[in-house]
Protein backbone atom coordinates (compact mmCIF):
# COMPACT_ATOMS: atom_id res chain seq x y z
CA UNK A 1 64.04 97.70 120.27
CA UNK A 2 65.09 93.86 120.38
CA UNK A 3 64.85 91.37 116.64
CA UNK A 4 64.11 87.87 117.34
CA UNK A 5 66.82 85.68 115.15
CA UNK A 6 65.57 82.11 115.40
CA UNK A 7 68.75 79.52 115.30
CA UNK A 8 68.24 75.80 114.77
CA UNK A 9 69.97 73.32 116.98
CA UNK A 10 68.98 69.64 116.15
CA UNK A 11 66.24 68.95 118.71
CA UNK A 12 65.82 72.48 119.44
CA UNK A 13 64.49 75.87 118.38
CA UNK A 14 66.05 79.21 120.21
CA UNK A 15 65.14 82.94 120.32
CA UNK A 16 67.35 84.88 120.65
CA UNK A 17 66.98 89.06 120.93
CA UNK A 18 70.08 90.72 119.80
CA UNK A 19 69.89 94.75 119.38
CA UNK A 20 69.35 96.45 116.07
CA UNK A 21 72.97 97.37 115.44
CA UNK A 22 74.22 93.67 116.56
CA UNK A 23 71.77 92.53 114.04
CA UNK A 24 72.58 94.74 110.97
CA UNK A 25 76.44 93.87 111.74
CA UNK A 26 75.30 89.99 111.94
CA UNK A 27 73.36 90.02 108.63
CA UNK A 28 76.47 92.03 107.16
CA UNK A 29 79.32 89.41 108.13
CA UNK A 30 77.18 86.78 107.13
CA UNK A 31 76.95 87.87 103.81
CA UNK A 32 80.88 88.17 103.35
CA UNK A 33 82.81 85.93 101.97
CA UNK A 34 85.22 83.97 104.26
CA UNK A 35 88.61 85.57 104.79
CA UNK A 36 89.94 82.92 103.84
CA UNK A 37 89.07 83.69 100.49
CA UNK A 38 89.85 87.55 100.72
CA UNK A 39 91.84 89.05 97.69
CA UNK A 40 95.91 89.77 98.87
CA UNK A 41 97.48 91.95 97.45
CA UNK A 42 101.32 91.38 95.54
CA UNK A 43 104.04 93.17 96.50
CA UNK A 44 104.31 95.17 93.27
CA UNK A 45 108.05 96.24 93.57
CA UNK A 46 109.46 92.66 94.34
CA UNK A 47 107.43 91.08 91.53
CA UNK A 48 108.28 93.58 88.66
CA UNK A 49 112.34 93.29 89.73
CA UNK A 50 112.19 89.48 89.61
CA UNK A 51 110.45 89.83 86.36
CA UNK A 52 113.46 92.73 84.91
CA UNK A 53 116.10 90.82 86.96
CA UNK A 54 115.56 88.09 84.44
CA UNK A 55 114.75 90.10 81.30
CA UNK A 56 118.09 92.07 81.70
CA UNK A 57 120.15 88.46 81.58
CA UNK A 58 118.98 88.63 77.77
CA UNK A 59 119.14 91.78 77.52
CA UNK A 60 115.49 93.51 77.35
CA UNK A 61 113.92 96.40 78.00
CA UNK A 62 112.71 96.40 82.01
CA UNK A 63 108.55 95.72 82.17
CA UNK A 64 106.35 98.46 83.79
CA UNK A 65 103.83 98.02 86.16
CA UNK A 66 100.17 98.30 85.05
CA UNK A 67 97.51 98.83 88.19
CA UNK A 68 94.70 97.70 85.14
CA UNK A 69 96.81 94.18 84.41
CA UNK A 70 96.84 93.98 88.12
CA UNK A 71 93.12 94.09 88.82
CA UNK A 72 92.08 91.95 85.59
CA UNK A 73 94.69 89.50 87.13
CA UNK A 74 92.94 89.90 90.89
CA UNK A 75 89.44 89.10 89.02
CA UNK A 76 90.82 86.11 87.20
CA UNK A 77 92.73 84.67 90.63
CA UNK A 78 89.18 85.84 92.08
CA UNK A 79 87.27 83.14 89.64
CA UNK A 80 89.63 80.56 89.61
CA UNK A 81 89.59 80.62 93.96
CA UNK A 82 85.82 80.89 93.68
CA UNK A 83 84.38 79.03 90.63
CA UNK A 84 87.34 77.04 89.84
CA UNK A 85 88.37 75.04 93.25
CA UNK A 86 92.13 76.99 92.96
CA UNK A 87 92.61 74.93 90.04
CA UNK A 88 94.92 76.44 87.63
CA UNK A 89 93.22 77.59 84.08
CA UNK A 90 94.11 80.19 81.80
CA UNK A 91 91.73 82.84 80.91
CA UNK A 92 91.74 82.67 77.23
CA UNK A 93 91.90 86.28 76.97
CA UNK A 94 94.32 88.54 74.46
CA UNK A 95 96.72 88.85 77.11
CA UNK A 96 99.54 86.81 77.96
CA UNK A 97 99.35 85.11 81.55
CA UNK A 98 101.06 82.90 83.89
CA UNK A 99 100.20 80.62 86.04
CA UNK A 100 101.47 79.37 89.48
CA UNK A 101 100.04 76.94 92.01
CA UNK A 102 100.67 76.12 95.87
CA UNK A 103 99.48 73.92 98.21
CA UNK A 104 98.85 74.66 101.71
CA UNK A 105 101.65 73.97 104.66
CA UNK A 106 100.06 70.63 106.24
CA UNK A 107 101.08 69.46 109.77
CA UNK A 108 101.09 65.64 110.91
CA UNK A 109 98.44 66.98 113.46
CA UNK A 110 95.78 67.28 110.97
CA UNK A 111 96.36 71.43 110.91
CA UNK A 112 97.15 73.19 107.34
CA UNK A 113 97.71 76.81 106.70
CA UNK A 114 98.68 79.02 103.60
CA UNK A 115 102.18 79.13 102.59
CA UNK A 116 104.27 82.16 102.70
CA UNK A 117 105.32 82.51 99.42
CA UNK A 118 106.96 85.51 97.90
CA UNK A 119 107.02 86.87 94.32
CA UNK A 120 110.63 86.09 94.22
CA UNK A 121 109.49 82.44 94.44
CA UNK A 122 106.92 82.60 91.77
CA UNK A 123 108.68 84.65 89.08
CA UNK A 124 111.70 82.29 90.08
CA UNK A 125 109.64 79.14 89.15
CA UNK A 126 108.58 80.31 85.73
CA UNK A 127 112.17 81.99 85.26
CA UNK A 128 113.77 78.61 86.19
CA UNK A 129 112.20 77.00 82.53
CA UNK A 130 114.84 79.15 81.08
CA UNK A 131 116.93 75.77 81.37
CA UNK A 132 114.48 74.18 78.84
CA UNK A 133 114.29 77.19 76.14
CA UNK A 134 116.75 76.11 73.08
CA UNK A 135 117.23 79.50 71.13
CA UNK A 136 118.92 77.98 68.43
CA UNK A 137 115.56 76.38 67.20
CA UNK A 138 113.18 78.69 69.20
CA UNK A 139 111.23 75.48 71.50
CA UNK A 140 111.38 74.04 74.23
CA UNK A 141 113.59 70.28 74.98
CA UNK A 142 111.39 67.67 74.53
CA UNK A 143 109.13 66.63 76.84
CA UNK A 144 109.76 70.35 78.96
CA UNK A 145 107.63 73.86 79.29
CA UNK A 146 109.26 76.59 78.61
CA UNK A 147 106.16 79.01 77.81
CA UNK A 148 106.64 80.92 80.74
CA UNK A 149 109.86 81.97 80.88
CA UNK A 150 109.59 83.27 77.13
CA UNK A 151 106.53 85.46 78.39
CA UNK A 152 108.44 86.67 80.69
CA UNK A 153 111.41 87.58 78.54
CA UNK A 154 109.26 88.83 75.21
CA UNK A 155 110.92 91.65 73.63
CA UNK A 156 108.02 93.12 72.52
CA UNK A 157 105.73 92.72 75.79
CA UNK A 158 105.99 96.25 78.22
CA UNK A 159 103.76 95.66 80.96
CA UNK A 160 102.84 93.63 83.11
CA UNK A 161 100.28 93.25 86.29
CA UNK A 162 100.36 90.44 88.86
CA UNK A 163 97.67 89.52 92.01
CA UNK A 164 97.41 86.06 94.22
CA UNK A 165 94.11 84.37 96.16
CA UNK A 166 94.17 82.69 98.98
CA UNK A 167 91.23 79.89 98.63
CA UNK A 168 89.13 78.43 100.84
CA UNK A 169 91.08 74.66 101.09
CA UNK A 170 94.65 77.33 101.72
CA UNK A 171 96.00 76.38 98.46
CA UNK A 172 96.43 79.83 96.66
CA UNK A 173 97.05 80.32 93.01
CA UNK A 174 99.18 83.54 91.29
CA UNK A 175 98.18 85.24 88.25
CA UNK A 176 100.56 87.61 86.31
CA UNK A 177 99.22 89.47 82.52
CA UNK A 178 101.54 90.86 80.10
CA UNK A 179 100.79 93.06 77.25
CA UNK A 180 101.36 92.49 74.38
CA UNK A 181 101.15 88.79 75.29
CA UNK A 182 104.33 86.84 74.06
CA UNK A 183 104.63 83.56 72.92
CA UNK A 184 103.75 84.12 69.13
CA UNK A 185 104.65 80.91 67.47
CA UNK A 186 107.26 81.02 64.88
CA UNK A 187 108.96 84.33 66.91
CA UNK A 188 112.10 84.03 69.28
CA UNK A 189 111.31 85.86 72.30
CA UNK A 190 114.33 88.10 72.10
């Protein structure tokens, strides 16, 4: 047995027949989201030594790995890919998160693709504020962020989870959670 699917092309109307299974697999990839925006997954290991790497400069305890910090960090790079246009915003949640941000590779042809961009990279960029972070009066130099690094090097913080989305436009954006979040004001990170 043969479904008709009806396809518009302007100026013209077409039957097609396609076979049942053809057309259950049709209806199914049509209803998926583009891979483009498909969920990637971090490479755990790599992120969690950048993140110790710097936490052992100052001298802190080494962060664990939490699979639920990951997946509440997928859903949030999953909404901001999705609802958000890959724009960075923070979730407002109790946890403490960082942000990161990259534009696609784009070629003088008119082409684009993703970057390759690994956690080294990312945890790099927020460890790289360390530069900015005055411990003598616990802030940052004027006119300079320095929020991330000291999430990244709170004392008090054990775990973290990390996840990236590749959007539709190629840009992708990288979430990481930490509990307890950091960044208490008034507290020196270490």
């Amino acid at each position: 047995m043969t479904y008709p699917i009806v396809t518009s092309v302007p100026g013209r109307r077409a039957a097609h027949r396609l076979r049942p299974r053809l057309a259950a697999a049709l209806c199914l990839a049509l209803a998926m989201p583009p891979l483009a925006l498909q969920a990637e997954a971090v490479p755990r290991d790599a992120m969690l030594a950048a993140h110790n790497r710097v936490r052992a400069e100052v001298g802190v305890a080494p962060l664990q790995w939490s699979a639920a910090l990951a997946g509440s960090a997928q859903e949030w790079a999953d909404t901001l890919a999705t609802r958000n246009g890959c724009a960075m915003k923070h979730s407002a949640g109790p946890l403490g998160e960082n942000l990161y941000w990259a534009s696609p590779l784009r070629f003088s042809d008119g082409r684009q693709q993703p970057q390759s961009i690994e956690p080294e990279k990312v945890a790099g960029s927020w460890a790289g504020e360390r530069r900015f972070y005055r411990p003598a009066t616990n802030d940052c130099a004027a006119g300079q962020v320095c929020g991330h690094y000291t999430q990244m090097v709170w004392r008090a913080t054990t775990q973290v989870g990390c996840a990236y989305r590749v959007c539709a436009n190629d840009e992708q954006v990288w979430v990481c959670q930490y509990r307890p979040a950091g960044n208490i004001i008034g507290r020196p990170p270490y």
